[in-house]
C-alpha atoms as a PDB file:
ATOM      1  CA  UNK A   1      -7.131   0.744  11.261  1.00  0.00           C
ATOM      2  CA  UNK A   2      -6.496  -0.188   7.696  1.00  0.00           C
ATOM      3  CA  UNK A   3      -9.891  -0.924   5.431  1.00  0.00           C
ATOM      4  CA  UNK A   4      -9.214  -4.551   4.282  1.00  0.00           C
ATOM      5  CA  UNK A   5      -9.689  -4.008   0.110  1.00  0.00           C
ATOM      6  CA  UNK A   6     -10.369  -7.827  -0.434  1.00  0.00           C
ATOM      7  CA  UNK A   7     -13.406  -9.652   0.137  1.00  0.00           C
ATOM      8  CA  UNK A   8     -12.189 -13.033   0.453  1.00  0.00           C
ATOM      9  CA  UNK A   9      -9.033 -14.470   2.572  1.00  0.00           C
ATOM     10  CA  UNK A  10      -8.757 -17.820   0.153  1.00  0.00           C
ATOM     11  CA  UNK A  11      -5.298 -17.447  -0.966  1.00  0.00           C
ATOM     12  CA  UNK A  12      -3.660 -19.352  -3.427  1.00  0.00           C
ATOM     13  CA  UNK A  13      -0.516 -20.064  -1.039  1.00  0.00           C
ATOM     14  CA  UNK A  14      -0.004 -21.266   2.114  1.00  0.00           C
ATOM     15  CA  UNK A  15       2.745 -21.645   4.600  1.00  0.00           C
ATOM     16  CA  UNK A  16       5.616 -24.005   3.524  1.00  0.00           C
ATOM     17  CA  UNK A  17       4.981 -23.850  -0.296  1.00  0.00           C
ATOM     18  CA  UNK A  18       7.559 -23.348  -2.614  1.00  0.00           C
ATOM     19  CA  UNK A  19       6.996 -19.779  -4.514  1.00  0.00           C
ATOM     20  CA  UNK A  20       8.526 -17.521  -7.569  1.00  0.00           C
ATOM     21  CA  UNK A  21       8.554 -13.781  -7.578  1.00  0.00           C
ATOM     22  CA  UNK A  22       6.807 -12.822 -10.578  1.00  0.00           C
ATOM     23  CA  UNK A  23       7.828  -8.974 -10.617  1.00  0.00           C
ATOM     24  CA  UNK A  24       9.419  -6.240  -8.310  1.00  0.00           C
ATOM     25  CA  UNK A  25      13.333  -6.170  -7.687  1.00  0.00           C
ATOM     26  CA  UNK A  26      13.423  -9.946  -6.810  1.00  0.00           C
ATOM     27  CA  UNK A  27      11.830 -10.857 -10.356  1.00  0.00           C
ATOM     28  CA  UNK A  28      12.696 -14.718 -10.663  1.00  0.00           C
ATOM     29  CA  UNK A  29      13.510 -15.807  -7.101  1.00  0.00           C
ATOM     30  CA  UNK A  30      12.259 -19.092  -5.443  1.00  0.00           C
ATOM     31  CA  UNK A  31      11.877 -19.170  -2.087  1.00  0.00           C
ATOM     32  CA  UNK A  32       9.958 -21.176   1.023  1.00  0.00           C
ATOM     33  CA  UNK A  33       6.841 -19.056   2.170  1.00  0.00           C
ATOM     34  CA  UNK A  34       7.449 -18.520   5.853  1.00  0.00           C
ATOM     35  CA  UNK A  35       4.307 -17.157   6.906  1.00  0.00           C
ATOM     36  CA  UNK A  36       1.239 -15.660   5.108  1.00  0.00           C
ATOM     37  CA  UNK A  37      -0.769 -12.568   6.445  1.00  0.00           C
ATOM     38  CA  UNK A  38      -4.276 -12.581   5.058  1.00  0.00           C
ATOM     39  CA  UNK A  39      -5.665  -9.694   6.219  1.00  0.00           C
ATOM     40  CA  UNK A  40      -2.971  -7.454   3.950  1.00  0.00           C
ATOM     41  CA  UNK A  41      -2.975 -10.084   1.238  1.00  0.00           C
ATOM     42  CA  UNK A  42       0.995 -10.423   1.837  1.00  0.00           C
ATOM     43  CA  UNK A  43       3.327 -13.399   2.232  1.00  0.00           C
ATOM     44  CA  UNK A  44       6.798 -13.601   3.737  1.00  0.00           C
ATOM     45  CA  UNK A  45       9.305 -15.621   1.715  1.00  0.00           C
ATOM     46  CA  UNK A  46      12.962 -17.005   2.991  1.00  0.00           C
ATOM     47  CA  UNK A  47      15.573 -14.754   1.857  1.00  0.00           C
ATOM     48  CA  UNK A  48      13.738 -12.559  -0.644  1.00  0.00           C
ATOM     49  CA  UNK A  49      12.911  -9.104   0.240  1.00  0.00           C
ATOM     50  CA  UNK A  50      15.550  -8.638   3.007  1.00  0.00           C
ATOM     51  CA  UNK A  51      15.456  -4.689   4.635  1.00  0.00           C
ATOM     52  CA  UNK A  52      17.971  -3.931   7.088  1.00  0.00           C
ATOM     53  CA  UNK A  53      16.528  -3.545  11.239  1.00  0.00           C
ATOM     54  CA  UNK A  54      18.534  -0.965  13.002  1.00  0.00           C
ATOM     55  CA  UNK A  55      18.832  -2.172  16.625  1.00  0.00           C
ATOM     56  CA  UNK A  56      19.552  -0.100  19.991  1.00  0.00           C
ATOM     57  CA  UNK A  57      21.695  -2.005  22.388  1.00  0.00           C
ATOM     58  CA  UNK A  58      19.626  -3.735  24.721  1.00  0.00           C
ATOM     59  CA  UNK A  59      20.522  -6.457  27.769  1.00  0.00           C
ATOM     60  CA  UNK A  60      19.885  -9.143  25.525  1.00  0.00           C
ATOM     61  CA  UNK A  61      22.413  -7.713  22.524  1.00  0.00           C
ATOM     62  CA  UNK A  62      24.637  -5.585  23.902  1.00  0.00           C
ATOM     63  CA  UNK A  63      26.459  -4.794  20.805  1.00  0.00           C
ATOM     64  CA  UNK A  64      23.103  -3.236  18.990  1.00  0.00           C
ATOM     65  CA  UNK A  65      23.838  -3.003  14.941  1.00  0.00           C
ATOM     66  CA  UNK A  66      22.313  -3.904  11.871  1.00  0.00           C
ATOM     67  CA  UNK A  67      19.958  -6.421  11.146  1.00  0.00           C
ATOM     68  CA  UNK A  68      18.651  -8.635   8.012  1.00  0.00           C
ATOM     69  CA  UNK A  69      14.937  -9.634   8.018  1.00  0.00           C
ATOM     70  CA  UNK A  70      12.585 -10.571   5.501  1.00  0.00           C
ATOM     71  CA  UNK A  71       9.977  -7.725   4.254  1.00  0.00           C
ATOM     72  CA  UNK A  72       6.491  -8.811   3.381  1.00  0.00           C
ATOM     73  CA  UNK A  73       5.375  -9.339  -0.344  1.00  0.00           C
ATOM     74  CA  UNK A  74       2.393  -8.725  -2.168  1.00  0.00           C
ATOM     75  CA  UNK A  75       0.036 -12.631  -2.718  1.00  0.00           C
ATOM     76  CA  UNK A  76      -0.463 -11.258  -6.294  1.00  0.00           C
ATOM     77  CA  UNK A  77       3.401 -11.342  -6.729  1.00  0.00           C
ATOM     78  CA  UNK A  78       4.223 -14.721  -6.253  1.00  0.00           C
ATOM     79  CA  UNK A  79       3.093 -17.804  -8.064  1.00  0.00           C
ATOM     80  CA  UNK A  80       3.485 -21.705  -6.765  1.00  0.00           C
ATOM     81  CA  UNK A  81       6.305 -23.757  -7.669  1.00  0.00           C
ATOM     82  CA  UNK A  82       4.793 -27.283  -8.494  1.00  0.00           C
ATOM     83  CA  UNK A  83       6.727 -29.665  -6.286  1.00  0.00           C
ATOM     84  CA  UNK A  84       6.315 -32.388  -9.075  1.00  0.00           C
ATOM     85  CA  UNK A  85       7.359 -30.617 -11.999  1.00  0.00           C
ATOM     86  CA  UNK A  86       9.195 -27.706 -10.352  1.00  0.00           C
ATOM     87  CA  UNK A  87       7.876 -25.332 -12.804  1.00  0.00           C
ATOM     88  CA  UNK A  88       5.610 -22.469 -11.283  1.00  0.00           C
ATOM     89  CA  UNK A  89       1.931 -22.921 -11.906  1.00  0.00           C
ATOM     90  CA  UNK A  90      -1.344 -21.407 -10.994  1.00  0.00           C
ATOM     91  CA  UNK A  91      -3.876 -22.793  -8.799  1.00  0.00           C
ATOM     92  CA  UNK A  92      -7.494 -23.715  -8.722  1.00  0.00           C
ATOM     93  CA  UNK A  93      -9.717 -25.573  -6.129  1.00  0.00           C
ATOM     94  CA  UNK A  94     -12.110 -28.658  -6.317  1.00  0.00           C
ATOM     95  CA  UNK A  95     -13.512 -30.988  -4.320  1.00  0.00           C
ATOM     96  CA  UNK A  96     -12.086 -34.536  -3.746  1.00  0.00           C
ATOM     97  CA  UNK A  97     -13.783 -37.727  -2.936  1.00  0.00           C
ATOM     98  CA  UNK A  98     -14.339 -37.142   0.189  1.00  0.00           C
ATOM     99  CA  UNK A  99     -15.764 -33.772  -0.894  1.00  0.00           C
ATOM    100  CA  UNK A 100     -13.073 -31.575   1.062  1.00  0.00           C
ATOM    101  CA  UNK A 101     -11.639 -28.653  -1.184  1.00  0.00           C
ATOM    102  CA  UNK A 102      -7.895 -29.592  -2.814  1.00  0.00           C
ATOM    103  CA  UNK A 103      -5.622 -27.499  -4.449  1.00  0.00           C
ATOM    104  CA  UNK A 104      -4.123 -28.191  -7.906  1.00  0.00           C
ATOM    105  CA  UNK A 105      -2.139 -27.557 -10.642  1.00  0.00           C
ATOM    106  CA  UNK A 106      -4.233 -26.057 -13.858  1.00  0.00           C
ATOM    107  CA  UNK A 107      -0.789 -26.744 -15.772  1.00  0.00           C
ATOM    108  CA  UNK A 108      -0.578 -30.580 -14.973  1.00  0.00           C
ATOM    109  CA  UNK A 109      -4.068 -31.059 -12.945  1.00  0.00           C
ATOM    110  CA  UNK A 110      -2.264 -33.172  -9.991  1.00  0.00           C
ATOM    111  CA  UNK A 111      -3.093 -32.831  -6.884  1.00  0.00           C
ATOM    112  CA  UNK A 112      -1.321 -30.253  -4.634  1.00  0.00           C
ATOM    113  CA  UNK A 113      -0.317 -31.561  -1.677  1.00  0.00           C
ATOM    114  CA  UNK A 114      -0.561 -29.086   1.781  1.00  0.00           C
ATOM    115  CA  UNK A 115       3.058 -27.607   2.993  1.00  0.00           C
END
């Protein structure tokens, strides 16, 4: 089993958020974060990252053949696309009224809403 290299799971995405590839082969692609694994401190975006799935015939595909599928990324390679401003941003954490913890923008300071 894999030793889990980060102490805390508080991530500054989350599932649904718009996100920009800061480096790697994808450098400057948006795209909608599908899921988010915590435990490897990895994200899976729509259509970035694609690796080709070799596939055995089986009952339910008969034909078999190559398939497309999105590859995990690394959290500290993507940043948050403001949905206001559309501009990426990063992310800090406060407490609202109510005192439950928000996300927002440090560019702009709004309020970031969830998904």
């Amino acid at each position: 089993m894999r030793k889990n290299s980060h102490s805390t799971n508080k991530l500054h995405i989350r599932r649904g958020d718009t996100v920009s590839v800061l480096s790697g082969n994808h450098k400057g692609k948006q795209g909608q974060v599908l899921k988010v694994l915590p435990r490897t401190y990895r994200a899976i975006v729509a259509d970035i990252n694609l690796v080709s799935r070799h596939r055995k015939p089986t009952a339910q595909n008969p034909q078999g053949g190559i398939e497309k599928k999105e590859a995990p990324l690394h959290i500290s390679n993507l940043m948050l696309i403001e949905p206001a401003t559309g501009k990426a941003t990063r992310v800090g954490r406060r407490h609202d009224e109510a005192g439950k913890l928000e996300r927002y923008s440090k560019k702009t300071g709004n309020t970031i809403q969830n998904g």
